[in-house]
Each structure stands twice: as structure tokens, then as C-alpha cells.
C-alpha atoms as a PDB file:
ATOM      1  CA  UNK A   1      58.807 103.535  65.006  1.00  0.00           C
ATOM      2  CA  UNK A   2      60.572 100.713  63.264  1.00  0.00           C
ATOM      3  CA  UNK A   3      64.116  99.798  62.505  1.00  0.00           C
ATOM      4  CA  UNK A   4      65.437  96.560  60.620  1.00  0.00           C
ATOM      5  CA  UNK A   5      61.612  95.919  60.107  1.00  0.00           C
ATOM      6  CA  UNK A   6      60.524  95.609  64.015  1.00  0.00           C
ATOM      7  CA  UNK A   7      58.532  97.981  66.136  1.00  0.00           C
ATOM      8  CA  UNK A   8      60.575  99.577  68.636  1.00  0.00           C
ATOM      9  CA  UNK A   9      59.669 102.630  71.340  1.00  0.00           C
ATOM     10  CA  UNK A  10      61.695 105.730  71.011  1.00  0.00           C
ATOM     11  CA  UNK A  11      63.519 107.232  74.303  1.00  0.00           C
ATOM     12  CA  UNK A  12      64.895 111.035  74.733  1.00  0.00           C
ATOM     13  CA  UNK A  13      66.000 112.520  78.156  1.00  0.00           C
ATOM     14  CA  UNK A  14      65.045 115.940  78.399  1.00  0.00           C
ATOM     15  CA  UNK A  15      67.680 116.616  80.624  1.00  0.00           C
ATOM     16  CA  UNK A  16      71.139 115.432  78.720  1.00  0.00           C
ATOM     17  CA  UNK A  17      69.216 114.810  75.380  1.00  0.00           C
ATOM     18  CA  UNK A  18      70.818 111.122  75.180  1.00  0.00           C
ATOM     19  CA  UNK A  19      68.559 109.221  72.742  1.00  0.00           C
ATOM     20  CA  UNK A  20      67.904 105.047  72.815  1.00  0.00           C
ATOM     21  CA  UNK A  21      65.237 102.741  71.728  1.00  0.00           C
ATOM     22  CA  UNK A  22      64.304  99.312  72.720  1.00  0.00           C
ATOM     23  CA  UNK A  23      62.618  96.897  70.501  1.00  0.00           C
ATOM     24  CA  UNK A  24      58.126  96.431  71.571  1.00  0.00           C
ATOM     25  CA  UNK A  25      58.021  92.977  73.001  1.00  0.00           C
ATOM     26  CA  UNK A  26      56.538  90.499  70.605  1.00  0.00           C
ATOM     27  CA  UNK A  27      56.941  87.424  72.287  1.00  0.00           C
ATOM     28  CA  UNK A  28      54.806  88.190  75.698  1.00  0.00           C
ATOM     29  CA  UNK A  29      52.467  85.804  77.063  1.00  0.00           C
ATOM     30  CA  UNK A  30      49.990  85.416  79.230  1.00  0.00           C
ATOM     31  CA  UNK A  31      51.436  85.043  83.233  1.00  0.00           C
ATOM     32  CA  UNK A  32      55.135  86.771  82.094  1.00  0.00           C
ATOM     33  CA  UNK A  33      56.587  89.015  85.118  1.00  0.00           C
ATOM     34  CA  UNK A  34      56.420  92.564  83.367  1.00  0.00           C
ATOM     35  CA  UNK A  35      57.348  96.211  83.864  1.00  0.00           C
ATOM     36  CA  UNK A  36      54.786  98.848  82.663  1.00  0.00           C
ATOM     37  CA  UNK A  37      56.316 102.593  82.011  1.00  0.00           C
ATOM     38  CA  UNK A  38      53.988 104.757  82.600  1.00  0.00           C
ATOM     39  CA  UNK A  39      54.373 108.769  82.017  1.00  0.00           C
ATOM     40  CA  UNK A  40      53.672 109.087  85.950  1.00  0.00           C
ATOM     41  CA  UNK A  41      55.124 105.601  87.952  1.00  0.00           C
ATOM     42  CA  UNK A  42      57.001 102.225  86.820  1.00  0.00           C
ATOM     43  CA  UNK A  43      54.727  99.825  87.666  1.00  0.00           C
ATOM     44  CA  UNK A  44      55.439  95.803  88.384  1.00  0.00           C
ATOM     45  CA  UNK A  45      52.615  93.187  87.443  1.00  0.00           C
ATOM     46  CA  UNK A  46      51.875  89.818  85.803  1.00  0.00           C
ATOM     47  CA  UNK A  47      51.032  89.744  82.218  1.00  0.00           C
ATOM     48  CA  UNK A  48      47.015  89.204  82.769  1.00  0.00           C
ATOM     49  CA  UNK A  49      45.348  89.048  78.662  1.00  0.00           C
ATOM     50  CA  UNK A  50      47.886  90.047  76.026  1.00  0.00           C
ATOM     51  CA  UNK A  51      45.864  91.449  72.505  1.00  0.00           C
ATOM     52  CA  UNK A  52      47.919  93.071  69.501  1.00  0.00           C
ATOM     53  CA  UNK A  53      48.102  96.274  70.777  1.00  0.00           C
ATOM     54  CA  UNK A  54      47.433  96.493  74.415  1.00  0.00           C
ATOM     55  CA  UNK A  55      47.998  94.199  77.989  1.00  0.00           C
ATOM     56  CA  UNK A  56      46.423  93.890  81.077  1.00  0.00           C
ATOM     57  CA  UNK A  57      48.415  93.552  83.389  1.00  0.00           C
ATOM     58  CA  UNK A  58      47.448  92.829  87.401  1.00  0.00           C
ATOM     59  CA  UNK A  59      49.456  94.090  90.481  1.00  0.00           C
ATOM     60  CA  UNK A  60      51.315  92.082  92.999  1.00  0.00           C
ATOM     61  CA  UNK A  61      48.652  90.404  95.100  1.00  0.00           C
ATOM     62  CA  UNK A  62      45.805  91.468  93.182  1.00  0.00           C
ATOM     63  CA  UNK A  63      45.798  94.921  93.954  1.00  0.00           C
ATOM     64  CA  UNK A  64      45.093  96.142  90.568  1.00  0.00           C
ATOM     65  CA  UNK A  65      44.286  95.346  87.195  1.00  0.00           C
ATOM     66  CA  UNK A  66      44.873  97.713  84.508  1.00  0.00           C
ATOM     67  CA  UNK A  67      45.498  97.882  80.532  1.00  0.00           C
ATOM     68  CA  UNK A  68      48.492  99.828  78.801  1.00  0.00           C
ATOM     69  CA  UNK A  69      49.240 100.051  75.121  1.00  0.00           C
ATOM     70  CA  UNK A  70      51.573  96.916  74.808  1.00  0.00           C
ATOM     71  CA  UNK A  71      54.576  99.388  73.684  1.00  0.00           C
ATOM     72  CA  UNK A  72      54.250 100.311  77.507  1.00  0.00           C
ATOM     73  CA  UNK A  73      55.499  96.601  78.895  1.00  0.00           C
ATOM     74  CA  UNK A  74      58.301  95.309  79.105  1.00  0.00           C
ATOM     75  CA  UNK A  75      59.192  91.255  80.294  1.00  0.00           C
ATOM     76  CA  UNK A  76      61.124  90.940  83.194  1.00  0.00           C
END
């Protein structure tokens, strides 16, 4: 989605049907403190390889490494 020309994610609740957005982070780097939303668990990590359209982003410690669609992270 895109409003004012930037990308931005789409929120609904399904239980009060309150709807937000937040803009997709475009100025994420390599080593920023992020939170991933996933469908399942909020996960915390550091920013590992940033591409156009996707991150990897590893765990605290190590622990895991894993790639999300970049709409997914946000800096923290």
C-alpha cells in the first residue's frame, strides 16, 4: 500500500475493527536493533543483510538467523 507516495503496511484488528498503518522502513541498515512481526510471535534481532525487499535478521546471542519480507521489520 502507499500513501503520500511511500510504502506503508496496513493494520486491522479483528476484534474492534480499529484500522492503522505505519510507514515500511526505508532507512534500515545493516547492525540496527529491529522488531520482526510475524503472523505467529514478535521477534527481537539485529538487522543481519538488508536487500530491497527482504532482511535477515539474527537472534539475541546468535540463536537464530532468519529472513522476513522487509515490510515485516521494524527499527527499534
Amino acid at each position: 500500500m502507499t500513501v503520500a507516495g511511500h510504502d506503508v503496511v496496513g493494520y486491522l484488528c479483528d476484534h474492534c475493527a480499529h484500522a492503522w498503518s505505519r510507514p515500511v522502513e526505508d532507512d534500515l541498515e545493516v547492525y540496527d536493533v529491529v522488531r520482526v512481526d510475524l503472523p505467529d510471535a514478535t521477534l527481537y534481532g539485529t538487522a543481519w543483510q538488508v536487500e530491497a525487499d527482504r532482511v535477515q535478521v539474527r537472534g539475541t546471542g546468535g540463536d537464530w538467523l532468519l529472513w522476513v519480507e522487509r515490510w515485516r521489520v521494524i527499527v527499534h
